[in-house]
PDB file of N, CA and C in Angstrom:
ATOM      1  N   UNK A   1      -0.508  16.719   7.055  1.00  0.00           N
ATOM      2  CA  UNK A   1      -0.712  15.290   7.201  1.00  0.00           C
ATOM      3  C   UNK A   1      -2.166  15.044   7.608  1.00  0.00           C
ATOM      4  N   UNK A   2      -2.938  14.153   6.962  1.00  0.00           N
ATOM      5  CA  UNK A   2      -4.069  13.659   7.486  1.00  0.00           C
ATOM      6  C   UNK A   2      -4.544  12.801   8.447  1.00  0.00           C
ATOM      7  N   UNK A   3      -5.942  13.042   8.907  1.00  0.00           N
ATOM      8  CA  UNK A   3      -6.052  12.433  10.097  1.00  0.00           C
ATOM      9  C   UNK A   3      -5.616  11.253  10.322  1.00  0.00           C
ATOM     10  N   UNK A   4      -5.810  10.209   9.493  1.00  0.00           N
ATOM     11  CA  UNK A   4      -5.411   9.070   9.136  1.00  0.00           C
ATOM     12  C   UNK A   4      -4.383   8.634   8.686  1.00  0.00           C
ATOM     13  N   UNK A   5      -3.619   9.204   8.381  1.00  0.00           N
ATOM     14  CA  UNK A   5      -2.033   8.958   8.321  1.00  0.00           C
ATOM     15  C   UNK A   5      -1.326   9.243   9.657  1.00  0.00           C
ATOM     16  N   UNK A   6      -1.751  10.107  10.375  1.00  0.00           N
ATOM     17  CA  UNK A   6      -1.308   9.971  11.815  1.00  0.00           C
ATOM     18  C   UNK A   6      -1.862   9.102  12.474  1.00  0.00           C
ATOM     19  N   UNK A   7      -3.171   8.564  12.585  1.00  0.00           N
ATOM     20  CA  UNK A   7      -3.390   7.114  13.229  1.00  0.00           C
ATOM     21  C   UNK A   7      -2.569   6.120  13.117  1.00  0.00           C
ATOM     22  N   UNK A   8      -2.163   6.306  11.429  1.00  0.00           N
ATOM     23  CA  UNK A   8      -1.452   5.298  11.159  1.00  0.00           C
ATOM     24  C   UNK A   8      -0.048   5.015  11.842  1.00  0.00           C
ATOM     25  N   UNK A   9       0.704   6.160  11.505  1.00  0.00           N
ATOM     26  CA  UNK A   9       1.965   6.312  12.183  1.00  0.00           C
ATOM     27  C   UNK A   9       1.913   5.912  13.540  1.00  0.00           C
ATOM     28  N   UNK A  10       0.998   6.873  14.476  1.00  0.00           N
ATOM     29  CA  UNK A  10       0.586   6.324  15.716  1.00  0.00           C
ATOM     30  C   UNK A  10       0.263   4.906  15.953  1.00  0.00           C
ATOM     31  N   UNK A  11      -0.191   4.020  15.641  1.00  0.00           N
ATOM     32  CA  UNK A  11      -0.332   2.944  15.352  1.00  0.00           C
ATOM     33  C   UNK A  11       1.273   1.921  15.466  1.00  0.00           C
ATOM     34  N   UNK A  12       1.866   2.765  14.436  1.00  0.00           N
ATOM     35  CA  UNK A  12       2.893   1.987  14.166  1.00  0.00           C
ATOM     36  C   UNK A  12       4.084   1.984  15.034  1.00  0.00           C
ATOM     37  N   UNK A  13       3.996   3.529  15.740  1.00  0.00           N
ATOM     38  CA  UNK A  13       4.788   3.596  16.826  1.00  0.00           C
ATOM     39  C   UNK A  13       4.590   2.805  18.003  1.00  0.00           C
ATOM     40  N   UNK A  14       3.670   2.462  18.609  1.00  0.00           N
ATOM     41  CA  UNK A  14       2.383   1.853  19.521  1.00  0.00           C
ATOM     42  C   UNK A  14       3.561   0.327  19.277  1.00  0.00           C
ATOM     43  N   UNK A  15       3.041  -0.195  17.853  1.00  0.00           N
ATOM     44  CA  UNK A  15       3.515  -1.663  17.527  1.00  0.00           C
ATOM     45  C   UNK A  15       5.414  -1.666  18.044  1.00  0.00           C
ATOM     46  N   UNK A  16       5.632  -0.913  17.224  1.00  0.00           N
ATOM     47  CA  UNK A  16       7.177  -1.081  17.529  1.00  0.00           C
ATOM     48  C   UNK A  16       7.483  -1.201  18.719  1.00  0.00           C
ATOM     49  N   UNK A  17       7.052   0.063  19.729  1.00  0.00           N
ATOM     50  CA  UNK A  17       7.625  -0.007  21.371  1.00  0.00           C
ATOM     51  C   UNK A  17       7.080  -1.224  22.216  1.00  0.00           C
ATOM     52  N   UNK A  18       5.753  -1.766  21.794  1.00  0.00           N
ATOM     53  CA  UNK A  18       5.442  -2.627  22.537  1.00  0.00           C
ATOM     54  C   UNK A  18       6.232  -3.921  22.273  1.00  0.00           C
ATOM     55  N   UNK A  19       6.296  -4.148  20.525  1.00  0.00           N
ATOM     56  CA  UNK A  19       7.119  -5.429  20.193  1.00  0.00           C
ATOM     57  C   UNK A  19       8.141  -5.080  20.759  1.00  0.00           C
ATOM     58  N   UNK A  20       9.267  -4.203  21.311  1.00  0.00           N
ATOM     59  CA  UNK A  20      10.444  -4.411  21.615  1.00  0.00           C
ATOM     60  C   UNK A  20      10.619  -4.416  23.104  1.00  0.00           C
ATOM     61  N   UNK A  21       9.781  -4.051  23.843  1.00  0.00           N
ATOM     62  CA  UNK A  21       9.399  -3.835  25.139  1.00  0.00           C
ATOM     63  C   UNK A  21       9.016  -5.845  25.696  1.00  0.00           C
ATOM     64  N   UNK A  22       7.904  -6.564  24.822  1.00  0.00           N
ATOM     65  CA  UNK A  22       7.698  -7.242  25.004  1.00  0.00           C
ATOM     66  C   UNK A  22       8.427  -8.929  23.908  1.00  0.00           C
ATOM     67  N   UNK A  23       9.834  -8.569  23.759  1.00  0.00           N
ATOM     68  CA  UNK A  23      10.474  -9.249  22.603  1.00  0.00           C
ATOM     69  C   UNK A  23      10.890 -10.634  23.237  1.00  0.00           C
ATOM     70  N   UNK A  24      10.541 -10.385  24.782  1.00  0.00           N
ATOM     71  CA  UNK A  24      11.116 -12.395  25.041  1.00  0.00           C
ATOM     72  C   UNK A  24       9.690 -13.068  25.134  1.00  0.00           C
ATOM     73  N   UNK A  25       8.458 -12.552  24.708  1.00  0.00           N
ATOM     74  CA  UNK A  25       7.469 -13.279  24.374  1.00  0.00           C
ATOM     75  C   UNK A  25       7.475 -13.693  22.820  1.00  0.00           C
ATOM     76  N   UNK A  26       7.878 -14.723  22.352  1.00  0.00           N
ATOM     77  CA  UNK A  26       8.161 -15.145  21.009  1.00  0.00           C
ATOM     78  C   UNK A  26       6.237 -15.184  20.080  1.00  0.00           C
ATOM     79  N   UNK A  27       5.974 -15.308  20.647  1.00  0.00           N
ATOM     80  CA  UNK A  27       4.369 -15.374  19.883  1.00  0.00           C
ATOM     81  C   UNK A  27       3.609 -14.015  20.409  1.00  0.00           C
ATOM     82  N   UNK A  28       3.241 -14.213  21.518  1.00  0.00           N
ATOM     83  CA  UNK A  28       2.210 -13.221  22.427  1.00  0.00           C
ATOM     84  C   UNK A  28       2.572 -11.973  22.410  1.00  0.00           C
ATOM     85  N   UNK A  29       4.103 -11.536  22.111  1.00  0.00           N
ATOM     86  CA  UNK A  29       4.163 -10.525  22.272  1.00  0.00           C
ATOM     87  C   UNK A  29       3.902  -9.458  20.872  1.00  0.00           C
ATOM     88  N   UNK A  30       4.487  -9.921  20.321  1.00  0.00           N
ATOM     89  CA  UNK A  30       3.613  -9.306  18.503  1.00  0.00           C
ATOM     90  C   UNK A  30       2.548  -9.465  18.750  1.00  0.00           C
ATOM     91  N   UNK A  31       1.492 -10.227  18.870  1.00  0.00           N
ATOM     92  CA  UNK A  31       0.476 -10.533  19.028  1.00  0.00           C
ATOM     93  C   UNK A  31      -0.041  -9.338  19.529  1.00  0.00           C
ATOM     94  N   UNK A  32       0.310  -9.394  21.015  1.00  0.00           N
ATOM     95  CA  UNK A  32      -0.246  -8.159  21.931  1.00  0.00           C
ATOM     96  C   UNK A  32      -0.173  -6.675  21.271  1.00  0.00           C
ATOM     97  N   UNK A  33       1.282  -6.576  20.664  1.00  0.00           N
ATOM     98  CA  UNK A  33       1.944  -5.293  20.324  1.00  0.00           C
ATOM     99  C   UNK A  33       0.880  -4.719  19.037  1.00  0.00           C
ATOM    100  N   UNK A  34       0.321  -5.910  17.882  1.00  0.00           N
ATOM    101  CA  UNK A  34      -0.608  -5.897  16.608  1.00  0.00           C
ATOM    102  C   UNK A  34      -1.690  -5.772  17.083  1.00  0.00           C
ATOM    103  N   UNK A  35      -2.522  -6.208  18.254  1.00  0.00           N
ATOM    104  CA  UNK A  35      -4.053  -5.838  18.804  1.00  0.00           C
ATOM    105  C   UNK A  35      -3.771  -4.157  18.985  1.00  0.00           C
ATOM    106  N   UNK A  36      -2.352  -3.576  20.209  1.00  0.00           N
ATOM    107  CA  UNK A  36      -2.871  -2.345  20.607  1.00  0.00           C
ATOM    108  C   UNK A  36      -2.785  -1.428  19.030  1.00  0.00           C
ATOM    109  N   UNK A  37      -1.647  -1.708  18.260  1.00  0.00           N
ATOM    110  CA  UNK A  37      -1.775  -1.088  17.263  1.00  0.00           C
ATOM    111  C   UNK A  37      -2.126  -1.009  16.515  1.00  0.00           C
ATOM    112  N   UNK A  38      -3.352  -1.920  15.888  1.00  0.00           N
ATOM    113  CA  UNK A  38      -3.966  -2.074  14.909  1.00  0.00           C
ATOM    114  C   UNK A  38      -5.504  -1.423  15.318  1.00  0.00           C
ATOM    115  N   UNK A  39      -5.814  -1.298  16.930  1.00  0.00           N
ATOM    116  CA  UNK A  39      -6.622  -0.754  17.619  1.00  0.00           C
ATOM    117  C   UNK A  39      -6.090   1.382  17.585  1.00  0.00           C
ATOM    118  N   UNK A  40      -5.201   1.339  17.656  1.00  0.00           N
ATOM    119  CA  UNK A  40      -4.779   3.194  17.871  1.00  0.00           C
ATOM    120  C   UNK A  40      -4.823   3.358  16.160  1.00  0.00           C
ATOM    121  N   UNK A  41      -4.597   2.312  15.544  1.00  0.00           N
ATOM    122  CA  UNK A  41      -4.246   2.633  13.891  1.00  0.00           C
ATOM    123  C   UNK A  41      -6.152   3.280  12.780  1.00  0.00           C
ATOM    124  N   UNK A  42      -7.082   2.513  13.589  1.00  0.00           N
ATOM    125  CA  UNK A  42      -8.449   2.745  13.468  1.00  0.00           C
ATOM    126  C   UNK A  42      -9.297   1.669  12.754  1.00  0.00           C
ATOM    127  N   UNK A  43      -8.787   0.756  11.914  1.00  0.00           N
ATOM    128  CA  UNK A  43      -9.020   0.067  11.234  1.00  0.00           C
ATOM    129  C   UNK A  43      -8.012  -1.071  10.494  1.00  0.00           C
ATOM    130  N   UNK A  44      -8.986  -2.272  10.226  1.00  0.00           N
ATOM    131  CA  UNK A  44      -8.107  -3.602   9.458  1.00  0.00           C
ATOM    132  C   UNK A  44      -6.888  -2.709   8.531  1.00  0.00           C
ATOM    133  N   UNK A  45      -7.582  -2.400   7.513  1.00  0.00           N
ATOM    134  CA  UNK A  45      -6.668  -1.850   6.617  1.00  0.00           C
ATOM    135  C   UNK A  45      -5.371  -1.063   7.233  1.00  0.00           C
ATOM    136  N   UNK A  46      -5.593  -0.033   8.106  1.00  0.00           N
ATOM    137  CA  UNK A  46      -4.664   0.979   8.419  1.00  0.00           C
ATOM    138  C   UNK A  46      -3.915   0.470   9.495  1.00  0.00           C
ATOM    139  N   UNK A  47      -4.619  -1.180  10.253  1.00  0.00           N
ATOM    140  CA  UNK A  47      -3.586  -1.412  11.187  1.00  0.00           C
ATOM    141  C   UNK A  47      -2.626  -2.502  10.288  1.00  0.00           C
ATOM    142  N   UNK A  48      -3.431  -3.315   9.262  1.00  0.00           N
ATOM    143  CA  UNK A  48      -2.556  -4.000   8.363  1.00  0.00           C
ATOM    144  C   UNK A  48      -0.642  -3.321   7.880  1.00  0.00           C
ATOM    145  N   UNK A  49      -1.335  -1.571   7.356  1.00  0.00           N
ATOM    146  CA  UNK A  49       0.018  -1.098   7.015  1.00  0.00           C
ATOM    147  C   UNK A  49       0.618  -0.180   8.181  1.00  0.00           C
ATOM    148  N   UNK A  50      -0.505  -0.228   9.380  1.00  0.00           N
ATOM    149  CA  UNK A  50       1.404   0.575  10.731  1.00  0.00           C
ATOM    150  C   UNK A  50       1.786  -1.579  10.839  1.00  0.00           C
ATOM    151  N   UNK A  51       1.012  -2.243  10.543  1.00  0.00           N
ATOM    152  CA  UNK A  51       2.053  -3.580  10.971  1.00  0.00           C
ATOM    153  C   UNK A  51       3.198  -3.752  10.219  1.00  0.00           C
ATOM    154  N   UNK A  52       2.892  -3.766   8.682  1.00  0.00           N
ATOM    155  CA  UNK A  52       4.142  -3.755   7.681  1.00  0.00           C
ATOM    156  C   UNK A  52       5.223  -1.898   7.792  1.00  0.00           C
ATOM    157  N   UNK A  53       4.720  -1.118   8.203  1.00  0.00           N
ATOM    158  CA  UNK A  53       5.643  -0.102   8.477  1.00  0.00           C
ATOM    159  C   UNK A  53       6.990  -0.199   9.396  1.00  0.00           C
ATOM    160  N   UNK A  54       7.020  -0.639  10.415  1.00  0.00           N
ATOM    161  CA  UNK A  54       8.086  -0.716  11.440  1.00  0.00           C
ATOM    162  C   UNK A  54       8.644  -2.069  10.626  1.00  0.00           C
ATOM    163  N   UNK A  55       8.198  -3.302  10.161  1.00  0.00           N
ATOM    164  CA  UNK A  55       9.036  -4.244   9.596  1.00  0.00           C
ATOM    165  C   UNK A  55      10.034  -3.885   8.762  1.00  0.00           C
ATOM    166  N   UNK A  56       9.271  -3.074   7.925  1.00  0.00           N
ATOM    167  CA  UNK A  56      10.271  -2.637   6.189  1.00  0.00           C
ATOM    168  C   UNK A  56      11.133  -1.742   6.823  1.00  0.00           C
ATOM    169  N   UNK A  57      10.933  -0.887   7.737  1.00  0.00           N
ATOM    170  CA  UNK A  57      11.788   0.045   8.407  1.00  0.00           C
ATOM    171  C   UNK A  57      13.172  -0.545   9.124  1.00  0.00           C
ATOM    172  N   UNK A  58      12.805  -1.655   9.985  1.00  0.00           N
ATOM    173  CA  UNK A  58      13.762  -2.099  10.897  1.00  0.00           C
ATOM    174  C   UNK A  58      14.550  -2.970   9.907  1.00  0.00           C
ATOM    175  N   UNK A  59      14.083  -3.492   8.590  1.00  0.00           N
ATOM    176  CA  UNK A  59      14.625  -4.398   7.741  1.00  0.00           C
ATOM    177  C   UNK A  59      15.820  -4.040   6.872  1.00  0.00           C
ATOM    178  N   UNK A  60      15.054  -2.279   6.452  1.00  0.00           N
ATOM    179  CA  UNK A  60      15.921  -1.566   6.216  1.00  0.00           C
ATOM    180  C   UNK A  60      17.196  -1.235   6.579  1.00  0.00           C
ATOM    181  N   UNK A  61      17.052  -0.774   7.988  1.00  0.00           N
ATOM    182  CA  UNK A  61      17.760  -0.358   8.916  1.00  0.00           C
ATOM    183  C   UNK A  61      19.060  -1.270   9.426  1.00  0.00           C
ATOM    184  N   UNK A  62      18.491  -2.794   9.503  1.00  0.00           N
ATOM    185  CA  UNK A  62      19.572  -3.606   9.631  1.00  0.00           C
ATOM    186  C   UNK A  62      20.537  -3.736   8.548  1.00  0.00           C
ATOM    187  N   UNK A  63      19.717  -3.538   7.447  1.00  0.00           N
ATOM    188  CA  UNK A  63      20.601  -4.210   6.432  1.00  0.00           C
ATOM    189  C   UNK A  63      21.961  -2.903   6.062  1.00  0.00           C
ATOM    190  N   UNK A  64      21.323  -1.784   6.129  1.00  0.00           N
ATOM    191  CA  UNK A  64      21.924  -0.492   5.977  1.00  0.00           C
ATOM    192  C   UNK A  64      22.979  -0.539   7.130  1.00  0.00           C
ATOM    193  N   UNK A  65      22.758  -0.761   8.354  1.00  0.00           N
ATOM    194  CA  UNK A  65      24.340  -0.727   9.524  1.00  0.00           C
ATOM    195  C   UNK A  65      25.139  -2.052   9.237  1.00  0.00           C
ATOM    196  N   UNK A  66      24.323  -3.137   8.699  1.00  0.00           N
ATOM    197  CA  UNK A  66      25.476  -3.581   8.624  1.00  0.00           C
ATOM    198  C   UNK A  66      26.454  -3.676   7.565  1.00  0.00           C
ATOM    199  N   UNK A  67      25.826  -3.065   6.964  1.00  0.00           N
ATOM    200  CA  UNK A  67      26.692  -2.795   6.114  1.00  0.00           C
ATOM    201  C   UNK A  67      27.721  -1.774   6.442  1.00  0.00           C
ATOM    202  N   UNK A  68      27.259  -0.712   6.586  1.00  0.00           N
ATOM    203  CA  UNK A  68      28.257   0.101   7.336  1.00  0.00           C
ATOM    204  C   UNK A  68      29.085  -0.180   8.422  1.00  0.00           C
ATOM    205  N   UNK A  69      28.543  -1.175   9.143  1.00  0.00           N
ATOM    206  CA  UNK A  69      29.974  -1.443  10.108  1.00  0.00           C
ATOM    207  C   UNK A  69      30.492  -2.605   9.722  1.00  0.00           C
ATOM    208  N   UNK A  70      30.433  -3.262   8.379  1.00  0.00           N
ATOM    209  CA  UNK A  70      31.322  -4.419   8.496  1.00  0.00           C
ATOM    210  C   UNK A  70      32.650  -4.076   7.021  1.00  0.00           C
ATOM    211  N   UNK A  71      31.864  -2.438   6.136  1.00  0.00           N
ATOM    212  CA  UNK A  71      32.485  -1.767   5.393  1.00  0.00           C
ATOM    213  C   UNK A  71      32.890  -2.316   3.882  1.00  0.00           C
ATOM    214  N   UNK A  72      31.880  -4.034   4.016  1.00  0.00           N
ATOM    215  CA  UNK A  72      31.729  -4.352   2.851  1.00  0.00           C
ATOM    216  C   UNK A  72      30.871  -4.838   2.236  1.00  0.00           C
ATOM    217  N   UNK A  73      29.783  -4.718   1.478  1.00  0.00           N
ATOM    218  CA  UNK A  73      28.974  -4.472   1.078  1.00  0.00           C
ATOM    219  C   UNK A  73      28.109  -6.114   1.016  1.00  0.00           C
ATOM    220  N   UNK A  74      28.977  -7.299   0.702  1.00  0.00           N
ATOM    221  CA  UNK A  74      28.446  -8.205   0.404  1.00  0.00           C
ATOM    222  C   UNK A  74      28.260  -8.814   1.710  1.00  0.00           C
ATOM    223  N   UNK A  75      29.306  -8.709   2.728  1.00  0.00           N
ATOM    224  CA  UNK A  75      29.170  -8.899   3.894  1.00  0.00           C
ATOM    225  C   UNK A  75      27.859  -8.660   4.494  1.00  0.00           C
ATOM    226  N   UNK A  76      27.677  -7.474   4.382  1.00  0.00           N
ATOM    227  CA  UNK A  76      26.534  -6.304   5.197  1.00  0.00           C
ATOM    228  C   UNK A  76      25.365  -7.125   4.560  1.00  0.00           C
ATOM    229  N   UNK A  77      25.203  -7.047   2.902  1.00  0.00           N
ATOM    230  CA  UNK A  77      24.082  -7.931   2.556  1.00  0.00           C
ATOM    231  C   UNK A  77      23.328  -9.159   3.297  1.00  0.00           C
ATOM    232  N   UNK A  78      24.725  -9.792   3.711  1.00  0.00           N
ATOM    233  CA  UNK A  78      24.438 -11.371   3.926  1.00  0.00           C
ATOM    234  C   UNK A  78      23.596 -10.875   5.658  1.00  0.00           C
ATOM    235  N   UNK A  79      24.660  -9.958   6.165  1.00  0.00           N
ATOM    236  CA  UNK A  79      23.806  -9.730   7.550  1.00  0.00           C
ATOM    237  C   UNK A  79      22.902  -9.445   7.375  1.00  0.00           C
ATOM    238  N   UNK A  80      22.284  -8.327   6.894  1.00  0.00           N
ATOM    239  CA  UNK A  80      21.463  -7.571   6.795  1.00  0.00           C
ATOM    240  C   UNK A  80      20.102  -8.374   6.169  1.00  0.00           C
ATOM    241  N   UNK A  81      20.510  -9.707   5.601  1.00  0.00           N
ATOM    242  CA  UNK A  81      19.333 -10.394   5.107  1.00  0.00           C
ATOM    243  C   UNK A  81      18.913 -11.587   5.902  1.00  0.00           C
ATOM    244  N   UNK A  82      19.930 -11.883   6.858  1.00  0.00           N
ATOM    245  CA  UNK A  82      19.367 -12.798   7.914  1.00  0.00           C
ATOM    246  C   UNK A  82      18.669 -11.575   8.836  1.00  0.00           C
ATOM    247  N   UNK A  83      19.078 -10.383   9.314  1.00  0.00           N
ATOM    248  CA  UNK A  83      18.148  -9.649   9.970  1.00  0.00           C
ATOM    249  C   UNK A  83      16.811  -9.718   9.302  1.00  0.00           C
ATOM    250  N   UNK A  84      16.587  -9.539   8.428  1.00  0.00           N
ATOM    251  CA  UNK A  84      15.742  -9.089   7.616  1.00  0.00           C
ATOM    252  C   UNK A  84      13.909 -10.336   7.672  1.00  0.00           C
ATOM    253  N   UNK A  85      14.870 -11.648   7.527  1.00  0.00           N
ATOM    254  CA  UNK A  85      14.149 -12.870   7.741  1.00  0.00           C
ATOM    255  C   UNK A  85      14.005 -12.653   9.236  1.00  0.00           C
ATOM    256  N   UNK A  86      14.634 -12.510   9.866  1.00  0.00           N
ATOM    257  CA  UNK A  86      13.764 -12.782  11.649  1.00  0.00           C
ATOM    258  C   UNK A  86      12.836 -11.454  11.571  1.00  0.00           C
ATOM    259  N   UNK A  87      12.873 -10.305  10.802  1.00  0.00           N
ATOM    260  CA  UNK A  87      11.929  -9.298  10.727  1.00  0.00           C
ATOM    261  C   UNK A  87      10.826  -9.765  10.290  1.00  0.00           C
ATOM    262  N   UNK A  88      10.831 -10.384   9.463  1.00  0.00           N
ATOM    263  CA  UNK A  88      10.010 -11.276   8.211  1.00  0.00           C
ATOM    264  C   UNK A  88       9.007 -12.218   9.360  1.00  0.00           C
ATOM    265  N   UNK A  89      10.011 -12.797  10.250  1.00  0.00           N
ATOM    266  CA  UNK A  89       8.953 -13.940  10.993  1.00  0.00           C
ATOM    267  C   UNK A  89       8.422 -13.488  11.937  1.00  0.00           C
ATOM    268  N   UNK A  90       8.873 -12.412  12.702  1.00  0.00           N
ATOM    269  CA  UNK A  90       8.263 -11.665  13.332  1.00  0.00           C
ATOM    270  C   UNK A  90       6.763 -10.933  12.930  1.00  0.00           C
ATOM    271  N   UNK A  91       6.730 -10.403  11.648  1.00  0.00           N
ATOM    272  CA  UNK A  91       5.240  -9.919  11.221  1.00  0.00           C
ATOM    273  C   UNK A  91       4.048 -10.307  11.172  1.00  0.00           C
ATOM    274  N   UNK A  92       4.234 -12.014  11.168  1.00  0.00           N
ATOM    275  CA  UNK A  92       2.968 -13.044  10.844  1.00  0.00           C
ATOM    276  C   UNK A  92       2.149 -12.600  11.903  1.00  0.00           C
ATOM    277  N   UNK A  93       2.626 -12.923  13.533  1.00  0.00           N
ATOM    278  CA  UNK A  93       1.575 -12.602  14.562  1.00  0.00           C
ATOM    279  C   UNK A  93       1.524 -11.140  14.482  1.00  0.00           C
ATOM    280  N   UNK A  94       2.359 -10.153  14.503  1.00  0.00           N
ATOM    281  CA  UNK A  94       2.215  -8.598  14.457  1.00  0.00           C
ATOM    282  C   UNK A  94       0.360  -8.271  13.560  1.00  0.00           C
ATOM    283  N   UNK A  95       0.687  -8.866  12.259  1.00  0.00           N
ATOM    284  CA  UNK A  95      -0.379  -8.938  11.343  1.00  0.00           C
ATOM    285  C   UNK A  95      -1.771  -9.243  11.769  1.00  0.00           C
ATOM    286  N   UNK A  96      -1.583 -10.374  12.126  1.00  0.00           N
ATOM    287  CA  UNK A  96      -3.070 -11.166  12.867  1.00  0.00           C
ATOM    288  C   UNK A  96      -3.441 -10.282  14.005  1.00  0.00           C
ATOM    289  N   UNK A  97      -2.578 -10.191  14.784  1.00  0.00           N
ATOM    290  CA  UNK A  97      -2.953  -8.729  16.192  1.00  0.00           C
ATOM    291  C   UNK A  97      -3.336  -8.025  15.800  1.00  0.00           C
ATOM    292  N   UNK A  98      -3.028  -7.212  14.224  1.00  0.00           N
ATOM    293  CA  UNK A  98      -3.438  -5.751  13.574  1.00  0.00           C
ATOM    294  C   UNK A  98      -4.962  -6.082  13.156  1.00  0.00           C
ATOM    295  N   UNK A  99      -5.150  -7.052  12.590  1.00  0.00           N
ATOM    296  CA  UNK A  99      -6.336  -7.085  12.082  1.00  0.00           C
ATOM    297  C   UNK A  99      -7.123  -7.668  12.895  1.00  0.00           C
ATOM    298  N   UNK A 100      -6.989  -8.179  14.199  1.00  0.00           N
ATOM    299  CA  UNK A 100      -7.728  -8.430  15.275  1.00  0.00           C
ATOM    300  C   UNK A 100      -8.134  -7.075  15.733  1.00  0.00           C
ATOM    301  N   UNK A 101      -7.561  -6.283  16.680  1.00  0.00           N
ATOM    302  CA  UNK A 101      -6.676  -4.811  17.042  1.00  0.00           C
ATOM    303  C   UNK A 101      -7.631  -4.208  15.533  1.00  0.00           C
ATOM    304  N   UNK A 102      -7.732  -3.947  14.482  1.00  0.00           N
ATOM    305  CA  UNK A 102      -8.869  -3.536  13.986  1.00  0.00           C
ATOM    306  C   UNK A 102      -9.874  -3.585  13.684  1.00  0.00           C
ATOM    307  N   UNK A 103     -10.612  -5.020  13.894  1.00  0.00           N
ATOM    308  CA  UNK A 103     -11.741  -5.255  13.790  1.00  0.00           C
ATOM    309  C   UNK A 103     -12.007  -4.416  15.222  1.00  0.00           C
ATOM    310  N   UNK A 104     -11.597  -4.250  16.483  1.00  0.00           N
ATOM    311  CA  UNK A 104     -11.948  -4.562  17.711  1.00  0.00           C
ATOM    312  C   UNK A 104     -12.275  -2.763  17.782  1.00  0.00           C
ATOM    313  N   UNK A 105     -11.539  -1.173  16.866  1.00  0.00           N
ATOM    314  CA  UNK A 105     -11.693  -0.852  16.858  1.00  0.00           C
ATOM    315  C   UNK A 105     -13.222  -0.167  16.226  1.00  0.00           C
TER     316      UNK A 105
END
């Protein structure tokens, strides 16, 4: 793995724990979580994609359990795509933090 693909990852790990650590701040806290990680990530670009990494991941992720625990598929969809939209609204400030958080690096 290259140097920069581990920034990245690093980066993206950084974003995730802080967004979930700091999740009853509805604005500030993406915000905060996209500066440190778009700052460990090294750059605009590389903090741009650890910001979209943990989204598509957790988007994934919802849509995939619920499906599995509700054992029917269209069901799970419908959950899994309202998760998916609060993932969705969540990224806007994540984003702006990243590319703040990389200029700053």
């Amino acid at each position: 793995m290259a140097a920069g693909e581990t920034r990245i990852i690093g980066g993206a790990v950084w974003m995730f724990v802080i967004a979930i650590l700091l999740f009853w701040l509805p604005v500030a806290g993406p915000l905060i979580a996209g500066v440190v990680g778009g700052k460990k990530a090294g750059g605009v670009g590389a903090g741009i994609i650890a910001a979209l990494l943990p989204a598509i991941i957790t988007g994934i992720a919802l849509f995939l359990s619920a499906t599995l625990l509700t054992g029917i598929p269209l069901v799970g969809f419908v959950a899994g795509a309202g998760g998916f939209v609060l993932v969705v609204a969540h990224v806007g400030p994540l984003l702006v933090g990243a590319i703040v958080g990389g200029l700053l690096a």
